[in-house]
C-alpha atoms as a PDB file:
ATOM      1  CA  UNK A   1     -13.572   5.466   8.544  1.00  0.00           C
ATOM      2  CA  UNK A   2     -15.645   6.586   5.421  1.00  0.00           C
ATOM      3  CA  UNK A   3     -19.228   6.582   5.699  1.00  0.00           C
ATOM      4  CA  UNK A   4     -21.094   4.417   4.441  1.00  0.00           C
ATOM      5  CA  UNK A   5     -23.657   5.432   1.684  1.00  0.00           C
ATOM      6  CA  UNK A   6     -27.002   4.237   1.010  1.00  0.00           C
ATOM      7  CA  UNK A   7     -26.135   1.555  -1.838  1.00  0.00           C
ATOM      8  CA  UNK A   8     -23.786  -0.267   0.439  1.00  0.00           C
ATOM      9  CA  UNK A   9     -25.900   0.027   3.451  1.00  0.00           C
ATOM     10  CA  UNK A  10     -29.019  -1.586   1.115  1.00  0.00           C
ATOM     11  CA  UNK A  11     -26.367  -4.741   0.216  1.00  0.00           C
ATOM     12  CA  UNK A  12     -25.332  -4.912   3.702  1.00  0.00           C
ATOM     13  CA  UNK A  13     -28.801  -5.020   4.731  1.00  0.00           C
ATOM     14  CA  UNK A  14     -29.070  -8.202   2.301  1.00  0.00           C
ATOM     15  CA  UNK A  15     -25.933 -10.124   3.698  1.00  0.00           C
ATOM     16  CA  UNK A  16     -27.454 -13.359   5.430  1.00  0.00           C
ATOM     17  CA  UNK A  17     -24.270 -14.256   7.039  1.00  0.00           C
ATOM     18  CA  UNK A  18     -21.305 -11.880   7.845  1.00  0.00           C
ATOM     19  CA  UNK A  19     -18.140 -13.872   7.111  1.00  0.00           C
ATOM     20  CA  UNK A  20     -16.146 -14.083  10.234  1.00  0.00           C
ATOM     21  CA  UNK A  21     -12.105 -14.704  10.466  1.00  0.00           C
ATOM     22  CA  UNK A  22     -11.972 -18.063  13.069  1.00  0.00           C
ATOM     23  CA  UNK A  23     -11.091 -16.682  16.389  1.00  0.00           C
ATOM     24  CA  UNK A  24      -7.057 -17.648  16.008  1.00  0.00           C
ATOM     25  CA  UNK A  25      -6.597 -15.861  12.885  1.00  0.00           C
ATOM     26  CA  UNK A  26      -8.285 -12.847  14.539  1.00  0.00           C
ATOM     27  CA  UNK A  27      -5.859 -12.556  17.445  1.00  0.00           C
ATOM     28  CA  UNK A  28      -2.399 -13.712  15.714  1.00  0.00           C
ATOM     29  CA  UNK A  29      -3.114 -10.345  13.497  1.00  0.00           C
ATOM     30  CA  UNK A  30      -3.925  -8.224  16.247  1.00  0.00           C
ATOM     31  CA  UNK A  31      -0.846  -9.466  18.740  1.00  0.00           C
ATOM     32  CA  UNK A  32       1.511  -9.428  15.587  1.00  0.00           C
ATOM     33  CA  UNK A  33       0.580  -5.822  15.010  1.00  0.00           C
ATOM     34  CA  UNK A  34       1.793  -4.988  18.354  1.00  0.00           C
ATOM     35  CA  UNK A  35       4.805  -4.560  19.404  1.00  0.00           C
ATOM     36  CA  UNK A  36       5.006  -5.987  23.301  1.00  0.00           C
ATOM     37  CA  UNK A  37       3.838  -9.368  21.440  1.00  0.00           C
ATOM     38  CA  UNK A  38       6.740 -12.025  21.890  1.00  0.00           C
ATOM     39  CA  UNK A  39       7.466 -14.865  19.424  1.00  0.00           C
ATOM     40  CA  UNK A  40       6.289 -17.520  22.484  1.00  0.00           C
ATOM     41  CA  UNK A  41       3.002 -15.698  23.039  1.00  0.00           C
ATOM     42  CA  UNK A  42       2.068 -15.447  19.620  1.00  0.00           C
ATOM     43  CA  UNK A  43       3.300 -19.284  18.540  1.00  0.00           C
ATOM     44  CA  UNK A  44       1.386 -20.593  21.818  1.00  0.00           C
ATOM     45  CA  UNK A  45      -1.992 -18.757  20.221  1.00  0.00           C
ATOM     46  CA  UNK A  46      -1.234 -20.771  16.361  1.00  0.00           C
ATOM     47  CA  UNK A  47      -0.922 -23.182  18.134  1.00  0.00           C
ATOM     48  CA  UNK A  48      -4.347 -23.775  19.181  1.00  0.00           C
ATOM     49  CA  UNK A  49      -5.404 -24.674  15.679  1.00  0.00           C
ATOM     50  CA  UNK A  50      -4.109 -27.610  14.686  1.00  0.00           C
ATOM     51  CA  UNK A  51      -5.111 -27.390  11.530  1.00  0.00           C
ATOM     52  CA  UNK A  52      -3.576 -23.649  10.586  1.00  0.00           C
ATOM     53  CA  UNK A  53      -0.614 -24.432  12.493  1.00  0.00           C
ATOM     54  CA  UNK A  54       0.125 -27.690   9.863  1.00  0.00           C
ATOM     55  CA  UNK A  55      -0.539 -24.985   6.421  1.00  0.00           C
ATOM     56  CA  UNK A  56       1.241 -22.033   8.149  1.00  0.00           C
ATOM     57  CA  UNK A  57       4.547 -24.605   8.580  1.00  0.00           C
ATOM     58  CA  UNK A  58       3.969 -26.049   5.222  1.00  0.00           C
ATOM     59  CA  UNK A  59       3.663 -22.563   3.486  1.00  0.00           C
ATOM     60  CA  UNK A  60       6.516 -21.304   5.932  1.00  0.00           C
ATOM     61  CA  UNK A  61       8.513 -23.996   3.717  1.00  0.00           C
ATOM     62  CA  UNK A  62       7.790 -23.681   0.720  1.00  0.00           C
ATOM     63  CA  UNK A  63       9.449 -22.040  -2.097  1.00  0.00           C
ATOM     64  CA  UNK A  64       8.052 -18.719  -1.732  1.00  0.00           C
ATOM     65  CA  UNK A  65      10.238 -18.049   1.203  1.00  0.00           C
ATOM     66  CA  UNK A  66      13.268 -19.694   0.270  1.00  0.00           C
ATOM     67  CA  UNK A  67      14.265 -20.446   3.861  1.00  0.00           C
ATOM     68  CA  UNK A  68      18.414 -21.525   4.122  1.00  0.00           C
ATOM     69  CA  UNK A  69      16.959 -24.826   6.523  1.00  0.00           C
ATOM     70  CA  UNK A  70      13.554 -26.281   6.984  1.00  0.00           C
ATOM     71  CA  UNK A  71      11.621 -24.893  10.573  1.00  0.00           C
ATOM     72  CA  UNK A  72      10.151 -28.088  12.649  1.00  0.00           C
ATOM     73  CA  UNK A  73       7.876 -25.843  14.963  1.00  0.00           C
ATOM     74  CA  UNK A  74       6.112 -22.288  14.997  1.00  0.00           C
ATOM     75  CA  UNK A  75       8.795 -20.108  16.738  1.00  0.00           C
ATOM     76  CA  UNK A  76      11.205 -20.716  14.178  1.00  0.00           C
ATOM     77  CA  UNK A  77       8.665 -19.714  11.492  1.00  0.00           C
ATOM     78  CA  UNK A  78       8.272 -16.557  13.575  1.00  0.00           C
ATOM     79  CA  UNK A  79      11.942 -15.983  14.317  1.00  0.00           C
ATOM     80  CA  UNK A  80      12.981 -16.254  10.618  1.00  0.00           C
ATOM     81  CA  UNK A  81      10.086 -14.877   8.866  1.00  0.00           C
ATOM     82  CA  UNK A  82       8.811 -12.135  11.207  1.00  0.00           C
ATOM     83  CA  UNK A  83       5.308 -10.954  12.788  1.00  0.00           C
ATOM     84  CA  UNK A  84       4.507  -9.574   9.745  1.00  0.00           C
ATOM     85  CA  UNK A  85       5.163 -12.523   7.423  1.00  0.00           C
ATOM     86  CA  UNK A  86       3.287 -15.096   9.583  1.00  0.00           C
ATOM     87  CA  UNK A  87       0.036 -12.481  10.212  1.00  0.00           C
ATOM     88  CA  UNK A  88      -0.052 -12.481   5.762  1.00  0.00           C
ATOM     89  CA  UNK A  89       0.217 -16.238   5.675  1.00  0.00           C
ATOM     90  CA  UNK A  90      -2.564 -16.591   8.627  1.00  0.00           C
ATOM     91  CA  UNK A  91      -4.579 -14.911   6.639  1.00  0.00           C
ATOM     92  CA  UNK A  92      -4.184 -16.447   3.881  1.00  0.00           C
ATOM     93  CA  UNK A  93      -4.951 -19.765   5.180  1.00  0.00           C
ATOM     94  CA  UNK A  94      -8.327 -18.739   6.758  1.00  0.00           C
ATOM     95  CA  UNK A  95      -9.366 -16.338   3.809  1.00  0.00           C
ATOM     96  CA  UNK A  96      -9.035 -19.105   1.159  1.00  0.00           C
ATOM     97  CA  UNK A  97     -10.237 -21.579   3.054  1.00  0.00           C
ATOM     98  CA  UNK A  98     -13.327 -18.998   4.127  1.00  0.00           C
ATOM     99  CA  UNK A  99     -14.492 -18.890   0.504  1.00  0.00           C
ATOM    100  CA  UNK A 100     -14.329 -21.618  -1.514  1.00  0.00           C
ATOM    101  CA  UNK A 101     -18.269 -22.385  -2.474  1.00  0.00           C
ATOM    102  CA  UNK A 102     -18.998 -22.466  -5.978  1.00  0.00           C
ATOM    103  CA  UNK A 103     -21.453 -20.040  -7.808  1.00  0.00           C
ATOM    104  CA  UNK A 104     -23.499 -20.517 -10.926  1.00  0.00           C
ATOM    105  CA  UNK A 105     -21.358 -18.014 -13.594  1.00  0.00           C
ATOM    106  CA  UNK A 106     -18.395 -17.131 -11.235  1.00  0.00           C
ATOM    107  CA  UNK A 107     -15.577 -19.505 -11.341  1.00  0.00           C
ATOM    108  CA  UNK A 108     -13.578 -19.756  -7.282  1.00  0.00           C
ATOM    109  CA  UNK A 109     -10.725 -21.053  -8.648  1.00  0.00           C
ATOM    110  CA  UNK A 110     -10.067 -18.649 -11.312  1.00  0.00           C
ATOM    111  CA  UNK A 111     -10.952 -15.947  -8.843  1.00  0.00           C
ATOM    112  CA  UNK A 112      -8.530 -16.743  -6.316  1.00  0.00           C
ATOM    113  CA  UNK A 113      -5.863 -17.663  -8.647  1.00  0.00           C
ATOM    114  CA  UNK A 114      -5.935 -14.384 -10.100  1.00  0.00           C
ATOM    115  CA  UNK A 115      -5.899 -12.676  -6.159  1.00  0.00           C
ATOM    116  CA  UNK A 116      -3.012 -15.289  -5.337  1.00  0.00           C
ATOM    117  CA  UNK A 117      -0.915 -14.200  -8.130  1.00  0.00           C
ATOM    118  CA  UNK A 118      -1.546 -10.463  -7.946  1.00  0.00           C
ATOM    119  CA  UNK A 119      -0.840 -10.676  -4.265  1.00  0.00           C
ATOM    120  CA  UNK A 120       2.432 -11.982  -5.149  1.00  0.00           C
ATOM    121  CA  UNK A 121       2.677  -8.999  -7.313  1.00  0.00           C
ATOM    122  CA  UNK A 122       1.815  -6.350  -5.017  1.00  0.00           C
ATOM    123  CA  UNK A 123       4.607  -8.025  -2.554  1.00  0.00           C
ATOM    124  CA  UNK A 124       6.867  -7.690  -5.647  1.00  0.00           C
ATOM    125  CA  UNK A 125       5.894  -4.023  -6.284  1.00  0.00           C
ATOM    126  CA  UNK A 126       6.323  -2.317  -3.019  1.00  0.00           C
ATOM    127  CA  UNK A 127       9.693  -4.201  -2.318  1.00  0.00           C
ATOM    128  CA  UNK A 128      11.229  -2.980  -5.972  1.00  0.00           C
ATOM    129  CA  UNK A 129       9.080   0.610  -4.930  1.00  0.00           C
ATOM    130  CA  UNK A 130       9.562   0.968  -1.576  1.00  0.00           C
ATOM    131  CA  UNK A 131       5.963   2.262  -1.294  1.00  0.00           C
ATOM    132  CA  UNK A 132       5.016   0.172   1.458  1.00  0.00           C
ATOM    133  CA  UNK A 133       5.871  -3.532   3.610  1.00  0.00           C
ATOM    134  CA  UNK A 134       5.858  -6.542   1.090  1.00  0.00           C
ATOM    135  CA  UNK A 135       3.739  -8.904   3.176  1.00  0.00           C
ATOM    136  CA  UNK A 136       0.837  -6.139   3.979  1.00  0.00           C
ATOM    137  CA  UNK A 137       1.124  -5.412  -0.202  1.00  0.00           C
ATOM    138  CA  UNK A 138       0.379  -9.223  -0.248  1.00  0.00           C
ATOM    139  CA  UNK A 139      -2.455  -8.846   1.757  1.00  0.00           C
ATOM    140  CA  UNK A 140      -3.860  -6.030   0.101  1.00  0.00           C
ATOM    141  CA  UNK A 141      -3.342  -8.010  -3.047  1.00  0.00           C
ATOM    142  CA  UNK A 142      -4.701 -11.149  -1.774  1.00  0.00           C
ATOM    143  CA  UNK A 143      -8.244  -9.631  -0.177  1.00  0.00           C
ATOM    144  CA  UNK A 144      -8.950  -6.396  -2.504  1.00  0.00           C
ATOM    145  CA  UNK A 145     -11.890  -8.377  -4.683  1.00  0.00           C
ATOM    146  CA  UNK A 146     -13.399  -9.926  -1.833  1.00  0.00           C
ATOM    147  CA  UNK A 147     -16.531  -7.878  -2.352  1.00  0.00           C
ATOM    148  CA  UNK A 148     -17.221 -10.034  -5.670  1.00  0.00           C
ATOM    149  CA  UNK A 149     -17.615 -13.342  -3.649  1.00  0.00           C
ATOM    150  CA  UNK A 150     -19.694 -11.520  -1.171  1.00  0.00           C
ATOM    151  CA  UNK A 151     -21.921  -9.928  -4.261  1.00  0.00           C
ATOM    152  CA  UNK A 152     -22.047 -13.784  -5.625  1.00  0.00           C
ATOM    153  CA  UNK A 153     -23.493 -15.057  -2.760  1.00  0.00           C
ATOM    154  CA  UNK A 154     -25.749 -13.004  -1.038  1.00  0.00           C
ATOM    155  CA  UNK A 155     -26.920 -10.926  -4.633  1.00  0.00           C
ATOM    156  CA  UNK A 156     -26.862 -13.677  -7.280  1.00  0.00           C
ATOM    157  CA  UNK A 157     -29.427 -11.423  -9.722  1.00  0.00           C
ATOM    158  CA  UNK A 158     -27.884  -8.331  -9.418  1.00  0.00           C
ATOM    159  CA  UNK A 159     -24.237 -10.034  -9.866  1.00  0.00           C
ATOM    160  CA  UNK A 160     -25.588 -11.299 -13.329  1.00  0.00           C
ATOM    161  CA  UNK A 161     -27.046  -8.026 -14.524  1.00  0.00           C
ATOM    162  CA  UNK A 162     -23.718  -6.578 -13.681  1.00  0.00           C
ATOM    163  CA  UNK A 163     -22.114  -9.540 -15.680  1.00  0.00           C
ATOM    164  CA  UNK A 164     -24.834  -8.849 -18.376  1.00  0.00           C
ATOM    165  CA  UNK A 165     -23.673  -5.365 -18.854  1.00  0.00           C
ATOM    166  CA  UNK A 166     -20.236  -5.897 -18.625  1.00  0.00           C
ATOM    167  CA  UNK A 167     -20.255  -8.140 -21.288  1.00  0.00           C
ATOM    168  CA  UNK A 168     -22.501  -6.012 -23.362  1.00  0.00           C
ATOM    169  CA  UNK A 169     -20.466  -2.619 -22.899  1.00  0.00           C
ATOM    170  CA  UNK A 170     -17.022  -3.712 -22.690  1.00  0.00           C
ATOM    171  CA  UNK A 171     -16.672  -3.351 -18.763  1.00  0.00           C
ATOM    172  CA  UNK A 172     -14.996  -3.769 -16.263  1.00  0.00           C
ATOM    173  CA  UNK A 173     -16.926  -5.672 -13.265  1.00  0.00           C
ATOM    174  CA  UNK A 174     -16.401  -3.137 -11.097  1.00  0.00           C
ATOM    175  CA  UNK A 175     -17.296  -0.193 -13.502  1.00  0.00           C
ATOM    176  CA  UNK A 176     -20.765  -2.157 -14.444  1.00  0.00           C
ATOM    177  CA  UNK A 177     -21.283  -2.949 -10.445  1.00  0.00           C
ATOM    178  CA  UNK A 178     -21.495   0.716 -10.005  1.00  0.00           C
ATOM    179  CA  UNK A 179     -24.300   1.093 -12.843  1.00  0.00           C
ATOM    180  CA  UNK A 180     -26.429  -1.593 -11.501  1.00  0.00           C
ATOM    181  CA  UNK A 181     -26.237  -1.308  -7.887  1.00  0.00           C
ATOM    182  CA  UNK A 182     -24.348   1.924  -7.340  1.00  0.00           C
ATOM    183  CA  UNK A 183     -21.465   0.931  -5.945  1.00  0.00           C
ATOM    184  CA  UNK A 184     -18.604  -1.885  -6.206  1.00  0.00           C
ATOM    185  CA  UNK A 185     -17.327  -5.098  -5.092  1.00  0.00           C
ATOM    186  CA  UNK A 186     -14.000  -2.724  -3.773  1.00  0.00           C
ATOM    187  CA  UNK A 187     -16.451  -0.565  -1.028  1.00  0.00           C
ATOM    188  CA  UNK A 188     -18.073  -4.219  -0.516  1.00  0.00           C
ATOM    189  CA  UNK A 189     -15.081  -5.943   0.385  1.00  0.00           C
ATOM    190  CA  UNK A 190     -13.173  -2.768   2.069  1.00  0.00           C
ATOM    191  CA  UNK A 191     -16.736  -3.341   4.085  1.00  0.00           C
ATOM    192  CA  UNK A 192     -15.725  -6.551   5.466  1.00  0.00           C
ATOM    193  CA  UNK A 193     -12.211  -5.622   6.238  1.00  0.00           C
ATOM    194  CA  UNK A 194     -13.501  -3.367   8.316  1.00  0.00           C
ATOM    195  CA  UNK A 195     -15.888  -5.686  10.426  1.00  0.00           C
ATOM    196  CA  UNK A 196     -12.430  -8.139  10.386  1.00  0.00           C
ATOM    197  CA  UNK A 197     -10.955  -5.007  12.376  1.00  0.00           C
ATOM    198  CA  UNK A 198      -7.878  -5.096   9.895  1.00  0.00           C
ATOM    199  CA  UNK A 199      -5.658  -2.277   9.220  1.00  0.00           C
ATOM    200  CA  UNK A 200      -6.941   0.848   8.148  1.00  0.00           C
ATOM    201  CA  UNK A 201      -4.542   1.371   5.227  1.00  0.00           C
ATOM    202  CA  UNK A 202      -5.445  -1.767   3.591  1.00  0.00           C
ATOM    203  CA  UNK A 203      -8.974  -0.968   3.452  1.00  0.00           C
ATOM    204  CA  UNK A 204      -8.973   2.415   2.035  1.00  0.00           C
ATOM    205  CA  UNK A 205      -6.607   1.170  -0.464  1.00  0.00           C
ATOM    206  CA  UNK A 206      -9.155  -1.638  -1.374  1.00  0.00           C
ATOM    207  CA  UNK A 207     -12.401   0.556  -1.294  1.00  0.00           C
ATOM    208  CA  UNK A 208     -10.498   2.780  -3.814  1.00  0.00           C
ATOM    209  CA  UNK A 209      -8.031   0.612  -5.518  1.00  0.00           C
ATOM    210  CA  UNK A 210      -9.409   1.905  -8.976  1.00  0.00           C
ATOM    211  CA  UNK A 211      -9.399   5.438  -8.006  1.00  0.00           C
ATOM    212  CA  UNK A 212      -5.784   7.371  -7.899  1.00  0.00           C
ATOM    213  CA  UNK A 213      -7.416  10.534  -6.592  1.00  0.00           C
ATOM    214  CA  UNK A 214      -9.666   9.550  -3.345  1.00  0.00           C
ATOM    215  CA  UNK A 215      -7.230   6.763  -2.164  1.00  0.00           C
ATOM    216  CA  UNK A 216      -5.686   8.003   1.002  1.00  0.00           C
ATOM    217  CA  UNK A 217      -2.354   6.495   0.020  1.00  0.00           C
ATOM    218  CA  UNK A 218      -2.612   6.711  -4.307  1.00  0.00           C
ATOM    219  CA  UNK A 219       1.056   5.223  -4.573  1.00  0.00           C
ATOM    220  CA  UNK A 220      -0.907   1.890  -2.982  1.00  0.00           C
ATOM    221  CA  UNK A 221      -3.809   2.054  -5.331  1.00  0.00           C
ATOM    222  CA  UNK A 222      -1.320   2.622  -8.428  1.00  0.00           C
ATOM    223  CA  UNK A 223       0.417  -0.841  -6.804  1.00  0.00           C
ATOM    224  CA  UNK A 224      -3.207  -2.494  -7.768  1.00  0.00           C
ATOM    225  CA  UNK A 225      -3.364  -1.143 -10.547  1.00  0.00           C
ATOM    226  CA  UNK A 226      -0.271  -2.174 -11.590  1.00  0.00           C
ATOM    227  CA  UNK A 227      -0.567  -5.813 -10.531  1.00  0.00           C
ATOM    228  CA  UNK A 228      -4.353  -6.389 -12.161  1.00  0.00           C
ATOM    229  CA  UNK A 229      -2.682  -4.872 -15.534  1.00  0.00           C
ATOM    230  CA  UNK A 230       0.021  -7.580 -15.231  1.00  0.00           C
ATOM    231  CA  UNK A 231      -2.429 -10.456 -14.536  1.00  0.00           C
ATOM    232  CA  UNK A 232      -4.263  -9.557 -17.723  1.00  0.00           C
ATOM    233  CA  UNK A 233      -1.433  -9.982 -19.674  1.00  0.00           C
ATOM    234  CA  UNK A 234      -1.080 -13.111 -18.736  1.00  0.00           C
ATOM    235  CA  UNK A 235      -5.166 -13.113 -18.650  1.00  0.00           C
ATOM    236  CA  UNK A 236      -4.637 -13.950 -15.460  1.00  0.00           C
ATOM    237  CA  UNK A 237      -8.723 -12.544 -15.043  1.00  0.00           C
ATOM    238  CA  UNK A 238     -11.792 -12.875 -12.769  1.00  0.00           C
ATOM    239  CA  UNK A 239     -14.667 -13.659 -14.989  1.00  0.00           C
ATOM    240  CA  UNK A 240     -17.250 -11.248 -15.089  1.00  0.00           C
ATOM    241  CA  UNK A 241     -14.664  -8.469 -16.266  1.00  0.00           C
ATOM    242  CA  UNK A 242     -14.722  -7.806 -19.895  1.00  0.00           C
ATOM    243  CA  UNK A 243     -12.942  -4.549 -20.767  1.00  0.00           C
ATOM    244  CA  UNK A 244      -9.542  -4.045 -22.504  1.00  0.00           C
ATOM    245  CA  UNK A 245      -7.184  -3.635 -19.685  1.00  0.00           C
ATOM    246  CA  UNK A 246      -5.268  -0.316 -20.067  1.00  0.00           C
ATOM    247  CA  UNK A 247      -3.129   1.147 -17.174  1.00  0.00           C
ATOM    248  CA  UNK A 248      -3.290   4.814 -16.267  1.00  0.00           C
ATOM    249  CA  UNK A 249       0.267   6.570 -16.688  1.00  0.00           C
ATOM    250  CA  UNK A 250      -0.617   8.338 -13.255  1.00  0.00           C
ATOM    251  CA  UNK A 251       0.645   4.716 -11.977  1.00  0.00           C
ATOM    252  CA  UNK A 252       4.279   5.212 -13.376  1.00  0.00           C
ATOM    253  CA  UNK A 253       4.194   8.343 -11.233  1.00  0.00           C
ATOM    254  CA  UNK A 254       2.713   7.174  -8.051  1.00  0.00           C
ATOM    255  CA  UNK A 255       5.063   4.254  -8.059  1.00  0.00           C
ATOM    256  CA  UNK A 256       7.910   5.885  -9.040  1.00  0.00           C
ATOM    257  CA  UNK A 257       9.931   2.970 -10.239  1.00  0.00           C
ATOM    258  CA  UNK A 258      13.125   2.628 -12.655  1.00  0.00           C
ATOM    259  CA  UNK A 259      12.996   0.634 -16.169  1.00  0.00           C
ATOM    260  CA  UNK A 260      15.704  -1.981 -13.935  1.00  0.00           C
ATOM    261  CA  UNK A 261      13.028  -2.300 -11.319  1.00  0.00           C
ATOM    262  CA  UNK A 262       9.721  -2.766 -13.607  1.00  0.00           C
ATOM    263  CA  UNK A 263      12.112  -5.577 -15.864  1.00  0.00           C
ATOM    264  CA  UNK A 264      12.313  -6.943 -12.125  1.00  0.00           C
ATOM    265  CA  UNK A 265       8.692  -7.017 -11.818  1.00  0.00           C
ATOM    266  CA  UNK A 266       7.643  -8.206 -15.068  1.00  0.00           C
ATOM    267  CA  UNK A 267      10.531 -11.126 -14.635  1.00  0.00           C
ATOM    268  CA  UNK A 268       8.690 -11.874 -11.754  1.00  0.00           C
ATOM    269  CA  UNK A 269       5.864 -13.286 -13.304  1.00  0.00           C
ATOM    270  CA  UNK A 270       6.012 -16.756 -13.841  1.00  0.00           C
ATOM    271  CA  UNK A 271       7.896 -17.083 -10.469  1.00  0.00           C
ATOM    272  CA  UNK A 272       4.463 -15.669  -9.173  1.00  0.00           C
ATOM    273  CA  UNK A 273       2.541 -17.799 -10.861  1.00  0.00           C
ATOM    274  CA  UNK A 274       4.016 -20.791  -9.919  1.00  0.00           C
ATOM    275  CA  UNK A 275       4.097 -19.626  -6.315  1.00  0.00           C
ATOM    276  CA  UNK A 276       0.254 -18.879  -6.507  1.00  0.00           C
ATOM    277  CA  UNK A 277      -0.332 -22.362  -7.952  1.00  0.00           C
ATOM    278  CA  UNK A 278       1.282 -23.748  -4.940  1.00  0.00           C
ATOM    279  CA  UNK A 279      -0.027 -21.233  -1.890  1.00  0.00           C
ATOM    280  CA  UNK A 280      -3.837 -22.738  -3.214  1.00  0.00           C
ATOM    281  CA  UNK A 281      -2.594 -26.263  -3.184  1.00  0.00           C
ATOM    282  CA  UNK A 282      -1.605 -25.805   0.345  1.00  0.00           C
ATOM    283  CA  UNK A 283      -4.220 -23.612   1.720  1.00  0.00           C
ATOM    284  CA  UNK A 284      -6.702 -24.965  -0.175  1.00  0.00           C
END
């Protein structure tokens, strides 16, 4: 685990409520990380919320999984999907539905449209890569700018002298965080993953998912990378970020993919768009 430094431990320090995962979400992704966990045990513990139960079934049907017959109950989800399938739609549900309070200058929707549709691109990356599993790419994708929300609502000054400067200098959000409070939304959110107890992978590639050379696993942070540079083409953006999008060519290394299997990725798009548009509808 990195340590912390002193500009993170000052915004912790600030943070009047720790977000907390509900209690079910917590233990379907630790039992369907491990592998004694059977498909009753783990259905039997979904089961428990009602509620997350309905939207895991609902997403389990949707288009985004292309299933050859509709599932009626939770252990045919499991059976056909898989543990780790069902643990990124779980936490899905809860995240979204975790942070959906509107701030003054920061638009939610936008912000987790632009997470849902990367997160579909990340998925799409490390299956055409092979860097790493689809669903935990989704993940990744789907929780990296947590750290902004956080920022929004426990540091509502300092988030608009960081949206200040960004504007001013051409920034990126994260690039200006680090001028104005010495550190960014990334090591904020990969914060919080941490107190969720999720996996360590996924946090180090969120606390350094702009940063090819300290990320533990670079081919991961070049997957980011790769995925924000797509969403701005599509400006597919989280306000607050105001620099011209370039991508570094260290990505094309790291990733290591063919021209057939970008073309796949970039085709991709508007399937992942759509699919966003519909995971938010449902989880929502």
């Amino acid at each position: 685990m990195a340590e912390m430094s002193h500009a993170l431990a000052d915004i912790v320090e600030r943070i009047h409520t720790i977000p907390s995962l509900p209690e079910i979400t917590t233990q379907v992704v630790r039992l369907a990380g491990e592998e004694q966990t059977t498909i009753p045990q783990l259905a039997a513990i979904m089961i428990k919320d009602a509620g997350m139960a309905a939207k895991i079934l609902r997403m389990a049907n949707s288009a985004a999984f292309a299933l050859p017959q509709p599932v009626a109950n939770l252990e045919s989800a499991l059976s056909l999907l898989g543990f780790k399938t069902i643990r990124a739609i779980a936490l899905s549900v809860s995240v979204i539905s975790l942070f959906q309070q509107q701030a003054t200058g920061f638009n939610m929707r936008q912000f987790w449209f632009h997470n849902a549709v990367a997160a579909g691109l990340c998925r799409e990356i490390a299956k055409r890569s092979r860097i790493w599993d689809p669903e935990s790419a989704f993940s990744i994708g789907l929780l990296k700018d947590l750290g902004k929300v956080i920022l929004v609502e426990n540091m509502p000054d300092a988030v608009r002298s960081i949206i200040l400067l960004a504007a001013d200098k051409r920034l990126s959000f994260s690039a200006a965080a680090q001028q104005v409070i010495g550190t960014d939304d990334g090591d904020v959110a990969a914060w919080l993953c941490t107190h969720w107890g999720l996996d360590a992978a996924l946090i180090d590639t969120i606390r350094y998912q702009h940063d090819l050379t300290h990320a533990a696993n670079p081919k991961l942070a070049a997957m980011c990378m790769l995925a924000d540079y797509l969403c701005s083409l599509r400006k597919i953006r989280i306000s607050g970020s105001f620099n011209e999008m370039t991508l570094d060519p260290q990505v094309w290394v790291h990733l290591g993919m063919d021209k057939n299997s970008l073309t796949q990725v970039i085709a991709s798009m508007q399937r992942e768009i759509d699919l966003a548009q519909q995971l938010l509808q449902m989880a929502g």
